[in-house]
C-alpha atoms as a PDB file:
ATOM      1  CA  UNK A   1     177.133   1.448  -0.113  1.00  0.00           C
ATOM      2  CA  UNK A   2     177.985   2.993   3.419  1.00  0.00           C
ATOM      3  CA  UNK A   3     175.198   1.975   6.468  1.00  0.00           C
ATOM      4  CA  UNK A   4     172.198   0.226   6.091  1.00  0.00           C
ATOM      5  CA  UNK A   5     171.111   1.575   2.305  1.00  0.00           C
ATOM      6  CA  UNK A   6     173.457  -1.269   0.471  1.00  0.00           C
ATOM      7  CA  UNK A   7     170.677  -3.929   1.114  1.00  0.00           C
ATOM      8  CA  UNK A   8     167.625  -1.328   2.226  1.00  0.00           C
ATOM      9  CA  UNK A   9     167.136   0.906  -0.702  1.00  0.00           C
ATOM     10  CA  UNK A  10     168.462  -1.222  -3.235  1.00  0.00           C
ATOM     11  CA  UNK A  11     167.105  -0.268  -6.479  1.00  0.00           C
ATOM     12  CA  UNK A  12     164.516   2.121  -4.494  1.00  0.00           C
ATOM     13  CA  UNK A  13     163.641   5.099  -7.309  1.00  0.00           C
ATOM     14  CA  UNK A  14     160.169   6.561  -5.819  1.00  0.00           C
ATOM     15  CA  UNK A  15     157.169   5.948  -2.944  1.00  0.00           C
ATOM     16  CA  UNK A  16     155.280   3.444  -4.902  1.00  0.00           C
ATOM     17  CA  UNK A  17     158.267   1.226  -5.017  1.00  0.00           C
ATOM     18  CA  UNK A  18     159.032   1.997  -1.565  1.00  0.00           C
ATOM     19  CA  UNK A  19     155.527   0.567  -0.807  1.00  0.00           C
ATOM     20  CA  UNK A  20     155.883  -2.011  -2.545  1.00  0.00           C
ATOM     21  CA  UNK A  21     159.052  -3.313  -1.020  1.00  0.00           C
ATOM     22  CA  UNK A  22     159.601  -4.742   2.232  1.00  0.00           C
ATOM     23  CA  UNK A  23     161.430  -2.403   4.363  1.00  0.00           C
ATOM     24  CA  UNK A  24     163.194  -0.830   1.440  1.00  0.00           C
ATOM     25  CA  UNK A  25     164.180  -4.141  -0.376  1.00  0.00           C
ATOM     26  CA  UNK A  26     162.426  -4.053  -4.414  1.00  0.00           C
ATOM     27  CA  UNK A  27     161.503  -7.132  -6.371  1.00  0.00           C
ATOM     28  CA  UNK A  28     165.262  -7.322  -7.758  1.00  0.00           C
ATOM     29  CA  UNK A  29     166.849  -7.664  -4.841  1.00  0.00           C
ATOM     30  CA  UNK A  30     165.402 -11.474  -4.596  1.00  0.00           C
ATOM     31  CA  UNK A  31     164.428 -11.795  -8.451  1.00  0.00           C
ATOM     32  CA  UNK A  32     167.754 -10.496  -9.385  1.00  0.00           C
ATOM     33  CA  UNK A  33     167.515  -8.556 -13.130  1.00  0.00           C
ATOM     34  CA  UNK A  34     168.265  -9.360 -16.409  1.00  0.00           C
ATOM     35  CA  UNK A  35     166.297 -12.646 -15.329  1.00  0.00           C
ATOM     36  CA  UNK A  36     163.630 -12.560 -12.800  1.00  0.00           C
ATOM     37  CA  UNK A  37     163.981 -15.661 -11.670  1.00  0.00           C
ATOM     38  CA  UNK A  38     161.262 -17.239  -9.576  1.00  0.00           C
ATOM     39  CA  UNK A  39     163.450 -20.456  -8.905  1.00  0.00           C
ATOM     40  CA  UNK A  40     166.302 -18.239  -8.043  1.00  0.00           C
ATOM     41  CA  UNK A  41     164.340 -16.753  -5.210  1.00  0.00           C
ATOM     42  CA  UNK A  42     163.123 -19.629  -4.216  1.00  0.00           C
ATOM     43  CA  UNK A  43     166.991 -20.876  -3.327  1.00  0.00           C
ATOM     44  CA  UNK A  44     168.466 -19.947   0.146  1.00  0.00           C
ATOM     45  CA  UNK A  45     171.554 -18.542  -1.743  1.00  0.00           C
ATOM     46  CA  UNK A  46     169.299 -15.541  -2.860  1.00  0.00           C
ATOM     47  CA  UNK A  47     168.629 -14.418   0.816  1.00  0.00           C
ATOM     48  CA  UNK A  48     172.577 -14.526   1.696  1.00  0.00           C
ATOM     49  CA  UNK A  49     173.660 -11.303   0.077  1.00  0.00           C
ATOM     50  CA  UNK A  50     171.664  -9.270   3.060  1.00  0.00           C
ATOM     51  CA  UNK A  51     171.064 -11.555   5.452  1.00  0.00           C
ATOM     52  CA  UNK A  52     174.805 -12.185   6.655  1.00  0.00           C
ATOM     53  CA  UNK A  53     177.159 -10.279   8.811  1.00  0.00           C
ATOM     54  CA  UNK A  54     177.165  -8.231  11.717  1.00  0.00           C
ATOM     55  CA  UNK A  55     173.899  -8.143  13.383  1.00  0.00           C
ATOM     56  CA  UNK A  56     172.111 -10.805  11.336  1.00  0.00           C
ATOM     57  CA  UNK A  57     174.313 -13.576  10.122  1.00  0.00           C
ATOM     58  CA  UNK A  58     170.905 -15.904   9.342  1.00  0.00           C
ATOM     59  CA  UNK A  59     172.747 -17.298   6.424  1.00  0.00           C
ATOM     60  CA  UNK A  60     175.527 -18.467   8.408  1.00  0.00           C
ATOM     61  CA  UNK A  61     174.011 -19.662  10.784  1.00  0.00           C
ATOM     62  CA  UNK A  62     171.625 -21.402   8.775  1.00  0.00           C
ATOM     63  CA  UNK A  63     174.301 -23.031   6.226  1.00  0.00           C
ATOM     64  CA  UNK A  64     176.315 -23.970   8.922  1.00  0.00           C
ATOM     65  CA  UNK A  65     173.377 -25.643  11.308  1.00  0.00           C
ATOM     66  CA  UNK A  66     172.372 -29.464  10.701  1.00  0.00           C
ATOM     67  CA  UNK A  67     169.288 -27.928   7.810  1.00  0.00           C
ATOM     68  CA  UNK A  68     172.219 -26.362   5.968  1.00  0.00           C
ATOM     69  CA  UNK A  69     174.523 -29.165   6.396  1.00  0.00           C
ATOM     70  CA  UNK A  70     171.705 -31.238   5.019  1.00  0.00           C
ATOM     71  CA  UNK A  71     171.080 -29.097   2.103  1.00  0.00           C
ATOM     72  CA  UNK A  72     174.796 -28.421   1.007  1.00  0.00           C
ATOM     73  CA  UNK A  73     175.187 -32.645   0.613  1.00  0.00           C
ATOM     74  CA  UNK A  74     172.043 -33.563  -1.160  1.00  0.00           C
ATOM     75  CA  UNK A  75     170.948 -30.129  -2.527  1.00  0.00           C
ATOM     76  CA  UNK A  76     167.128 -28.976  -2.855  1.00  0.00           C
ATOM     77  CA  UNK A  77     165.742 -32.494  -2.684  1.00  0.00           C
ATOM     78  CA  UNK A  78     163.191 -30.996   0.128  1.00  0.00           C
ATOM     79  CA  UNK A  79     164.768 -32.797   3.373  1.00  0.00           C
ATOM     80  CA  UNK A  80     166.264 -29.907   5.051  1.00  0.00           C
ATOM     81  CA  UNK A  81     164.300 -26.831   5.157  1.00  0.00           C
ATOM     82  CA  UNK A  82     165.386 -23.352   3.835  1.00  0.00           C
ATOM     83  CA  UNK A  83     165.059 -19.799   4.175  1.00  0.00           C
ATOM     84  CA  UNK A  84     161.743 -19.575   1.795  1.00  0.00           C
ATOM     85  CA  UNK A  85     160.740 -23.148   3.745  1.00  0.00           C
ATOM     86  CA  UNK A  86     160.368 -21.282   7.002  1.00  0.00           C
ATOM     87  CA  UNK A  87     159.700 -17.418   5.995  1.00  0.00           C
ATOM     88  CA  UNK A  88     157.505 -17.858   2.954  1.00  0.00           C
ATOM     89  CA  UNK A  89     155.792 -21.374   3.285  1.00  0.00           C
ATOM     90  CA  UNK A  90     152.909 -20.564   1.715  1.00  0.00           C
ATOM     91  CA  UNK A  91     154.571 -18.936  -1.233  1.00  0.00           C
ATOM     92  CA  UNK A  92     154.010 -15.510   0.060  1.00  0.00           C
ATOM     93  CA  UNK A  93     156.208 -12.153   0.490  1.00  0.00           C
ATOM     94  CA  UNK A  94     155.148 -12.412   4.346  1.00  0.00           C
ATOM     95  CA  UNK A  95     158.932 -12.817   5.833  1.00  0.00           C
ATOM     96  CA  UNK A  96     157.940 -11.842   9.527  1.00  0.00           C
ATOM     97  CA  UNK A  97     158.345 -13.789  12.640  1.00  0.00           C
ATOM     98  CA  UNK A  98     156.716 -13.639  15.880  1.00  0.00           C
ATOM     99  CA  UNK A  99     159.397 -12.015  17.704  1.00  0.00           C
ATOM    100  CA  UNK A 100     160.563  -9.624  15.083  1.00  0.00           C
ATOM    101  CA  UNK A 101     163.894  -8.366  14.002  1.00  0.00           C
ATOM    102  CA  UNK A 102     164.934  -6.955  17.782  1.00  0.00           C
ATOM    103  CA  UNK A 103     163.362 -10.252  20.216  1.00  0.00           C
ATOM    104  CA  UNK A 104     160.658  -7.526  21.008  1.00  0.00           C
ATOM    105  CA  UNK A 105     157.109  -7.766  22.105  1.00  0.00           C
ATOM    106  CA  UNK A 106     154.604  -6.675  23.852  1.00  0.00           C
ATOM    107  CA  UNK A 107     152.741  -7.098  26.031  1.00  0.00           C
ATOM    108  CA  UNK A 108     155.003  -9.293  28.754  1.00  0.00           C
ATOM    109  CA  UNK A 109     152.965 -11.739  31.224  1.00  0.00           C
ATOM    110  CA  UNK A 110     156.386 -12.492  32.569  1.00  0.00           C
ATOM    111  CA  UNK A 111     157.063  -9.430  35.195  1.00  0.00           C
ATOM    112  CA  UNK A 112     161.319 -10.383  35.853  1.00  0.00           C
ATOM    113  CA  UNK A 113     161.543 -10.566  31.791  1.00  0.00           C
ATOM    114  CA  UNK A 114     159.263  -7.499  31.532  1.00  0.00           C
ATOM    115  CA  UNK A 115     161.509  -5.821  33.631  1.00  0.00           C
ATOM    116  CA  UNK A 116     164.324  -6.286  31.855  1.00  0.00           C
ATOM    117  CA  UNK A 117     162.599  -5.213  27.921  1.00  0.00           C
ATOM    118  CA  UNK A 118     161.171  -2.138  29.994  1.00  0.00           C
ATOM    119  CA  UNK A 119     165.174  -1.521  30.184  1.00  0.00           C
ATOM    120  CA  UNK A 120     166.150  -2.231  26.882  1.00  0.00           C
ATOM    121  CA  UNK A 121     163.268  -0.412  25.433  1.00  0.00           C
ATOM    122  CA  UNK A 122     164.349   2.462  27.167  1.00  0.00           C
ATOM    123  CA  UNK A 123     167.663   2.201  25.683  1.00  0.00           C
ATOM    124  CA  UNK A 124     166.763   1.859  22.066  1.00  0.00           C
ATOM    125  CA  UNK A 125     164.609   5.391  22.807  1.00  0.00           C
ATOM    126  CA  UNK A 126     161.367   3.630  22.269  1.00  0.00           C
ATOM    127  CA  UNK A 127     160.612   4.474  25.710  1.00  0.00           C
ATOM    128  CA  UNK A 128     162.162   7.353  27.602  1.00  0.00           C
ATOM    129  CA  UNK A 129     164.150   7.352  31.115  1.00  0.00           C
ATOM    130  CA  UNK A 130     160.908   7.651  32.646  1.00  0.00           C
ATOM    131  CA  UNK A 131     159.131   4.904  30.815  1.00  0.00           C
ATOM    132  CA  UNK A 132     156.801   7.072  28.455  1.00  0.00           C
ATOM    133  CA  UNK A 133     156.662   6.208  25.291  1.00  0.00           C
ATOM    134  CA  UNK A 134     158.049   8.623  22.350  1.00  0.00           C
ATOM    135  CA  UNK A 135     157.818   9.182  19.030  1.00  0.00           C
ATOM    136  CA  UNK A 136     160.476   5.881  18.013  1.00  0.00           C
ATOM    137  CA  UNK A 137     157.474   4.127  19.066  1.00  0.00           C
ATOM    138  CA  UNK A 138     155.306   5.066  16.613  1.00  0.00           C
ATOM    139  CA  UNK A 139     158.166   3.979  14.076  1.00  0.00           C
ATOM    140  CA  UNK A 140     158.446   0.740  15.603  1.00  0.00           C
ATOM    141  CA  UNK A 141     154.834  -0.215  14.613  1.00  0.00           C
ATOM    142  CA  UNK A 142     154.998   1.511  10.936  1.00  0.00           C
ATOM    143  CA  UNK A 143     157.895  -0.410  10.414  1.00  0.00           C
ATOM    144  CA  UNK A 144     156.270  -3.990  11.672  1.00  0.00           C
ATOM    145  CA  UNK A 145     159.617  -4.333  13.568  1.00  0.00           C
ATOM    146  CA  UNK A 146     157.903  -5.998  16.620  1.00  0.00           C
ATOM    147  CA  UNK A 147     154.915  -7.804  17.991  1.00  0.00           C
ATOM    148  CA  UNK A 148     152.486  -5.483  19.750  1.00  0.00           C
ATOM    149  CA  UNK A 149     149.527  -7.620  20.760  1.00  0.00           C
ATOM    150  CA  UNK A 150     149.661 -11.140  22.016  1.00  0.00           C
ATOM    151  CA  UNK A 151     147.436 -11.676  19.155  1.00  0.00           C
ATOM    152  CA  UNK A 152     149.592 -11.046  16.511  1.00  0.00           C
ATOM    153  CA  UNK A 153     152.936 -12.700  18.358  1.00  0.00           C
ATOM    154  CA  UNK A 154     150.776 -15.759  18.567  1.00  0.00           C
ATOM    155  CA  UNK A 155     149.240 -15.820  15.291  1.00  0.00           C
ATOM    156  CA  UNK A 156     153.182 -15.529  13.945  1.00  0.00           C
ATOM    157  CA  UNK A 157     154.459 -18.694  16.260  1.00  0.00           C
ATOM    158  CA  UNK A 158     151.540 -20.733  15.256  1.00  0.00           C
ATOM    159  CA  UNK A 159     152.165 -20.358  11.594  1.00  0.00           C
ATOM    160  CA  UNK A 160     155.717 -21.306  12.288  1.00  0.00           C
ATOM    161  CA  UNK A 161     154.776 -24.548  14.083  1.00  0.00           C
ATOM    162  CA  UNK A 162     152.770 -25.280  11.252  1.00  0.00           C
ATOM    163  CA  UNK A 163     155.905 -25.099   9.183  1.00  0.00           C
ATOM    164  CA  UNK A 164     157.958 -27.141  11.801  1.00  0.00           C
ATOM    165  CA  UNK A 165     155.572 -29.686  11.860  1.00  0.00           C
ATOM    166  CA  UNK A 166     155.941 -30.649   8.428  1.00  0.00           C
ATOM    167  CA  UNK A 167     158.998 -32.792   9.605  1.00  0.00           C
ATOM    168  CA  UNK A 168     159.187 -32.738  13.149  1.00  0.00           C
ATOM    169  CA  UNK A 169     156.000 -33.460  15.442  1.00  0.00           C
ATOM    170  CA  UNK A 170     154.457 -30.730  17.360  1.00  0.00           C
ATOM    171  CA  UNK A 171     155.448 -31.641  20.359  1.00  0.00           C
ATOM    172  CA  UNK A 172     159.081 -31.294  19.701  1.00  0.00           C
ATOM    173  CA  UNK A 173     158.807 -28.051  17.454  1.00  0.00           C
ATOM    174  CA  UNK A 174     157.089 -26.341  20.524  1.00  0.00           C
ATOM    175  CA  UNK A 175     159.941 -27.243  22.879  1.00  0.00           C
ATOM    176  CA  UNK A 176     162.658 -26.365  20.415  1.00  0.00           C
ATOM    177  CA  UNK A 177     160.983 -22.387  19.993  1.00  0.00           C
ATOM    178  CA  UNK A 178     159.891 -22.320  23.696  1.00  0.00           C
ATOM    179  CA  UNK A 179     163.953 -23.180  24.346  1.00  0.00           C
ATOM    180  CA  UNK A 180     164.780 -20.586  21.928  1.00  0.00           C
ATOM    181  CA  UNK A 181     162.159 -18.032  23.860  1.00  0.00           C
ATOM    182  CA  UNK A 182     164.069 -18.566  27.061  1.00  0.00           C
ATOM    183  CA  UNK A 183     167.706 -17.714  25.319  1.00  0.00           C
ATOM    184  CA  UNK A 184     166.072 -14.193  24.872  1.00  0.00           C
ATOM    185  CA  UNK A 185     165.328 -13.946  28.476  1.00  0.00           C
ATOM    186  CA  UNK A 186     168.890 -15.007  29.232  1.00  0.00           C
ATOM    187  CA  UNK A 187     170.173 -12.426  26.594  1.00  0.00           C
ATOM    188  CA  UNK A 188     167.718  -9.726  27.780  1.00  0.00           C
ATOM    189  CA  UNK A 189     168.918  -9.977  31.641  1.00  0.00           C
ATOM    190  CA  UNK A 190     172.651  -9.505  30.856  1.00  0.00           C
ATOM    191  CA  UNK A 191     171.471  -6.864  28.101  1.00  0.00           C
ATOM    192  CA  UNK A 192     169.363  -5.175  30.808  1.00  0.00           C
ATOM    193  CA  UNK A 193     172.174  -5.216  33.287  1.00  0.00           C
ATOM    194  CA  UNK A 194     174.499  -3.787  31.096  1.00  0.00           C
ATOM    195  CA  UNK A 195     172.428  -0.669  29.963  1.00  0.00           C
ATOM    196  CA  UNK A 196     171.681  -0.301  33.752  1.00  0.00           C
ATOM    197  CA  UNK A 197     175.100   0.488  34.405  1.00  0.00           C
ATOM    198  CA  UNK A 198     175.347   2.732  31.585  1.00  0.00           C
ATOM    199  CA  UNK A 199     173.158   4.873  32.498  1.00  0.00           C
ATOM    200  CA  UNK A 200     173.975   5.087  36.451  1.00  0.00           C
ATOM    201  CA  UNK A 201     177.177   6.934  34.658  1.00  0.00           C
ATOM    202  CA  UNK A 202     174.866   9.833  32.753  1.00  0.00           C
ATOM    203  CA  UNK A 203     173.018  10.032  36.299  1.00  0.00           C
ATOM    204  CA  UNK A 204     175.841  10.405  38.149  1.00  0.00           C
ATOM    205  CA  UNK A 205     176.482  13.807  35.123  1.00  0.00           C
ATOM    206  CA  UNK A 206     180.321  11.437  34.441  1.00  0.00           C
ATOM    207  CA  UNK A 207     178.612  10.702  30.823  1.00  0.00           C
ATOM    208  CA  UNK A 208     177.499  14.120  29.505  1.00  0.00           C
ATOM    209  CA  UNK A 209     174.343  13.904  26.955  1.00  0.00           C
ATOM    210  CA  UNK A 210     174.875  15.634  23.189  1.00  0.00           C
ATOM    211  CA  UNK A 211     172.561  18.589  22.913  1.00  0.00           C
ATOM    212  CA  UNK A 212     169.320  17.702  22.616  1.00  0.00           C
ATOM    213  CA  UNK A 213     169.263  14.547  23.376  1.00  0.00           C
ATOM    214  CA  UNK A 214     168.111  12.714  26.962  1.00  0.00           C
ATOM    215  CA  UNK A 215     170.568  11.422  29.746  1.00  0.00           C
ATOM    216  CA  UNK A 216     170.384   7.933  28.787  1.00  0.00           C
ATOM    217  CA  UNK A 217     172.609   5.445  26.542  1.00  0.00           C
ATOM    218  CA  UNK A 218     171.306   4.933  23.194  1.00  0.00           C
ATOM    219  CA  UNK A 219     172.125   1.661  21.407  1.00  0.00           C
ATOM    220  CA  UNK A 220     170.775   2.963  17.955  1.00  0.00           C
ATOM    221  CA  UNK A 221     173.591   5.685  18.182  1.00  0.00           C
ATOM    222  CA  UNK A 222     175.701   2.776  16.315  1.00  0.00           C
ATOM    223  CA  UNK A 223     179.346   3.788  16.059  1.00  0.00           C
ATOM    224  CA  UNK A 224     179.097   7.582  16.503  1.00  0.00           C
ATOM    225  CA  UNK A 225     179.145   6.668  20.461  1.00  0.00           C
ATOM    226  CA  UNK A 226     181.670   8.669  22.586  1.00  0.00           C
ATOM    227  CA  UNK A 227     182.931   6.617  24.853  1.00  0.00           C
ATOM    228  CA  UNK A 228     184.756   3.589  25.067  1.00  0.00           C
ATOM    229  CA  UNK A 229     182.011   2.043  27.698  1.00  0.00           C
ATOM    230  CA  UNK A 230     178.933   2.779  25.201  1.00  0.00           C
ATOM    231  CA  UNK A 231     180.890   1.462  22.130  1.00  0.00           C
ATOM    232  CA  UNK A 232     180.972  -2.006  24.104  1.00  0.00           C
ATOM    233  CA  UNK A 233     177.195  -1.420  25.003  1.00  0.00           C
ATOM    234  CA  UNK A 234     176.741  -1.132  21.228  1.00  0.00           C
ATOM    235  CA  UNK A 235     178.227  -3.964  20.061  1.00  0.00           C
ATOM    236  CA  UNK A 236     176.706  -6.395  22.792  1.00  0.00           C
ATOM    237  CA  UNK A 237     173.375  -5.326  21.805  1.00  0.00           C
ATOM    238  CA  UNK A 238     173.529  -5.109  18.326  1.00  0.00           C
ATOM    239  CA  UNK A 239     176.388  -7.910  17.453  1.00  0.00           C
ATOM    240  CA  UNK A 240     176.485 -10.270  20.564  1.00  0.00           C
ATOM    241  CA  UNK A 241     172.312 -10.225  21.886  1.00  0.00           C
ATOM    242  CA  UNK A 242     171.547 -10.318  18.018  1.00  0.00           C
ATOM    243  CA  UNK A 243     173.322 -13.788  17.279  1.00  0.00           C
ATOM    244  CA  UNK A 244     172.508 -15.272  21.036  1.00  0.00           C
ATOM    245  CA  UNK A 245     168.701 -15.321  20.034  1.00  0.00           C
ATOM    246  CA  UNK A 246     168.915 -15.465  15.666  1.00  0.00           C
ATOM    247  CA  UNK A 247     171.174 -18.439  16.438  1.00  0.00           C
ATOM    248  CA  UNK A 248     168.927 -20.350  18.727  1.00  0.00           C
ATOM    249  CA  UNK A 249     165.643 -20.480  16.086  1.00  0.00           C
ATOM    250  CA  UNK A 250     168.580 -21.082  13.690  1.00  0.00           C
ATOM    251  CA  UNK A 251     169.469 -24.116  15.502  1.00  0.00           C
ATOM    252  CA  UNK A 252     173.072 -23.376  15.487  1.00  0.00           C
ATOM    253  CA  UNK A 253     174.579 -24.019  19.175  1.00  0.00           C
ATOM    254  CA  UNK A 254     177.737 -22.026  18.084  1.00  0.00           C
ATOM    255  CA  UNK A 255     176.436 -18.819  17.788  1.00  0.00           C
ATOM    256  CA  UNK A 256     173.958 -18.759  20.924  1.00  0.00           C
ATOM    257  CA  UNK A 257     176.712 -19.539  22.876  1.00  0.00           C
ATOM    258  CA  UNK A 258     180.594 -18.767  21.743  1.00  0.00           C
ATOM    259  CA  UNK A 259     179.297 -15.592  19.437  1.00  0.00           C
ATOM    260  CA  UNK A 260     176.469 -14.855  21.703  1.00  0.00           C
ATOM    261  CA  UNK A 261     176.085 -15.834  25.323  1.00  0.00           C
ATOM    262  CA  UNK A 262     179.645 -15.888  26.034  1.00  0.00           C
ATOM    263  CA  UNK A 263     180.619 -12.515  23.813  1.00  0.00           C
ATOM    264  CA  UNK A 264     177.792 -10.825  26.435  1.00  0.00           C
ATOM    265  CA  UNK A 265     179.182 -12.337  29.373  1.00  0.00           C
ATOM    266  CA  UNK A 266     182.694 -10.683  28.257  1.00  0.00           C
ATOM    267  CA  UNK A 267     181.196  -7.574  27.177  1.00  0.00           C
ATOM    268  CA  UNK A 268     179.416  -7.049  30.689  1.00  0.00           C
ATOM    269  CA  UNK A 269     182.468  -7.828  32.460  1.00  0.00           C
ATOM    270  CA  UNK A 270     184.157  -5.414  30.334  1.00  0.00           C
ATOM    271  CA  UNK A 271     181.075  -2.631  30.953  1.00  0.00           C
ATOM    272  CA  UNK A 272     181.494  -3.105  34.761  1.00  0.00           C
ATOM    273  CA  UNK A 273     185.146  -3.071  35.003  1.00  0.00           C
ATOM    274  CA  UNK A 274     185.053   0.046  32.591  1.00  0.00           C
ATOM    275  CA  UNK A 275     182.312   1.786  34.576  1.00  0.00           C
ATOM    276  CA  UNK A 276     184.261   1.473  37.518  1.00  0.00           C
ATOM    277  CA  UNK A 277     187.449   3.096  36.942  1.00  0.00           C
ATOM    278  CA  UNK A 278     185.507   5.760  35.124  1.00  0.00           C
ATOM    279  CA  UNK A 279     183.669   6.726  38.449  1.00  0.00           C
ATOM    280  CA  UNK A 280     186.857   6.636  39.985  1.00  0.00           C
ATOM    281  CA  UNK A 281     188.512   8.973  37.976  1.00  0.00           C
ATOM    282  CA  UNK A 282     185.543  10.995  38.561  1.00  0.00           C
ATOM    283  CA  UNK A 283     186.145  11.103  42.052  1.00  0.00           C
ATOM    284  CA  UNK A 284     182.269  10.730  42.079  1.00  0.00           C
ATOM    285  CA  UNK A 285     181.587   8.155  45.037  1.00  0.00           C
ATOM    286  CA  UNK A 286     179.438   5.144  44.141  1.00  0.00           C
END
């Protein structure tokens, strides 16, 4: 049950089940067994087992926004809308949004907010130090894990508006995502800034690199990090950015801003206060 495999290789026994599930998740993690339930997949409470916690708390955030509130009083009566509502509207095992599991895409028409993914890109090893692209790239599109073409990002937020529209009128469901874009932006500049500093320390040789690996922070290093400084870069990425953006298309104004905004406000504060009496103690001038 340790890392990710608890909800990724759940029942997993060979490739063709492999293929045949979603990034690692079988039939029975949904259609649970001894009963293979289509209704009971088609309930929200099905999804909540994986998609909780940490770095994706969708079900919270979901149960605890005004859709969830509406569903918890009146039950499945088809007012509010729920997980399979948005993901799989038309019935499908298609659960992918436009902007992915990481608020990635590419390419970026906006050059500030491109700046800042070039940064964040860098520090997830997608891209190297120097911008180039390496082999976590190639994982990124096997693993559908973002948008590459504004094609396909498009294609994703169109099919979503279609689902919003069912209730709300298009007008208003293309505000509420386009508000929702620009919390990412917000996330990515503090995120951006953060890394930044980061990795001014392995420049300046007062973080050394592990063998074999570049002079750059990595955020998908989790919590075998060394240092105190890169722990915090860690968790703002993967805790603070993660429920700043899932919160906003969750409509849940709680997390985007007291478990999101304001956790990565604290966390760069922390970073740059850290950073600095770590270059002192260096003796290394700024």
């Amino acid at each position: 049950m340790k890392g990710c495999g608890g909800c990724h290789k759940v029942g997993i026994r060979d490739d063709k089940s492999r293929d045949e599930g979603r990034y690692g998740s079988p039939c029975n993690s949904c259609h649970t067994r001894h009963k293979f339930s289509k209704a009971e997949a088609k309930k929200p409470e099905a999804c909540r087992t994986c998609h909780m916690g940490f770095d994706h708390p969708q079900w919270e955030m979901w149960s605890n926004s005004k859709h969830g509130s509406i569903y918890e009083m009146e039950g499945d009566t088809g007012r509010a809308p729920t997980c399979q509502t948005c993901h799989m509207g038309d019935g499908d095992h298609n659960v992918m949004t436009s902007w992915g599991f990481l608020a990635l895409r590419l390419p970026e028409d906006d050059a500030e907010w491109m700046g800042y993914r070039v940064t964040i890109l860098k520090g997830l090893g997608v891209l190297d130090a120097a911008g180039k692209p390496t082999p976590r790239l190639d994982l990124v599109k096997a693993g559908k894990v973002a948008r590459l073409t504004k094609e396909e990002w498009q294609a994703s937020r169109d099919k979503m508006v279609g689902v919003c529209t069912k209730c709300h009128s298009a007008s208003y469901a293309k505000t509420s995502l386009g508000n929702a874009d620009k919390m990412i932006k917000e996330a990515d500049k503090l995120m951006a800034e953060a890394i930044t500093i980061v990795a001014d320390l392995y420049e300046k040789g007062i973080i050394k690199p592990q063998k074999g690996q570049p002079a750059y922070p990595d955020l998908l290093t989790f919590y075998d990090t060394r240092t105190p400084i890169e722990q915090t870069l860690y968790v703002m990425f993967l805790e603070h950015r993660m429920r700043a953006f899932q919160g906003a298309f969750h409509m849940n104004p709680d997390y985007v801003t007291w478990y999101g905004l304001a956790e990565m406000q604290k966390d760069l504060v922390e970073i740059k206060a850290d950073a600095a009496a770590m270059i002192r103690e260096s003796g290394h001038k700024k």
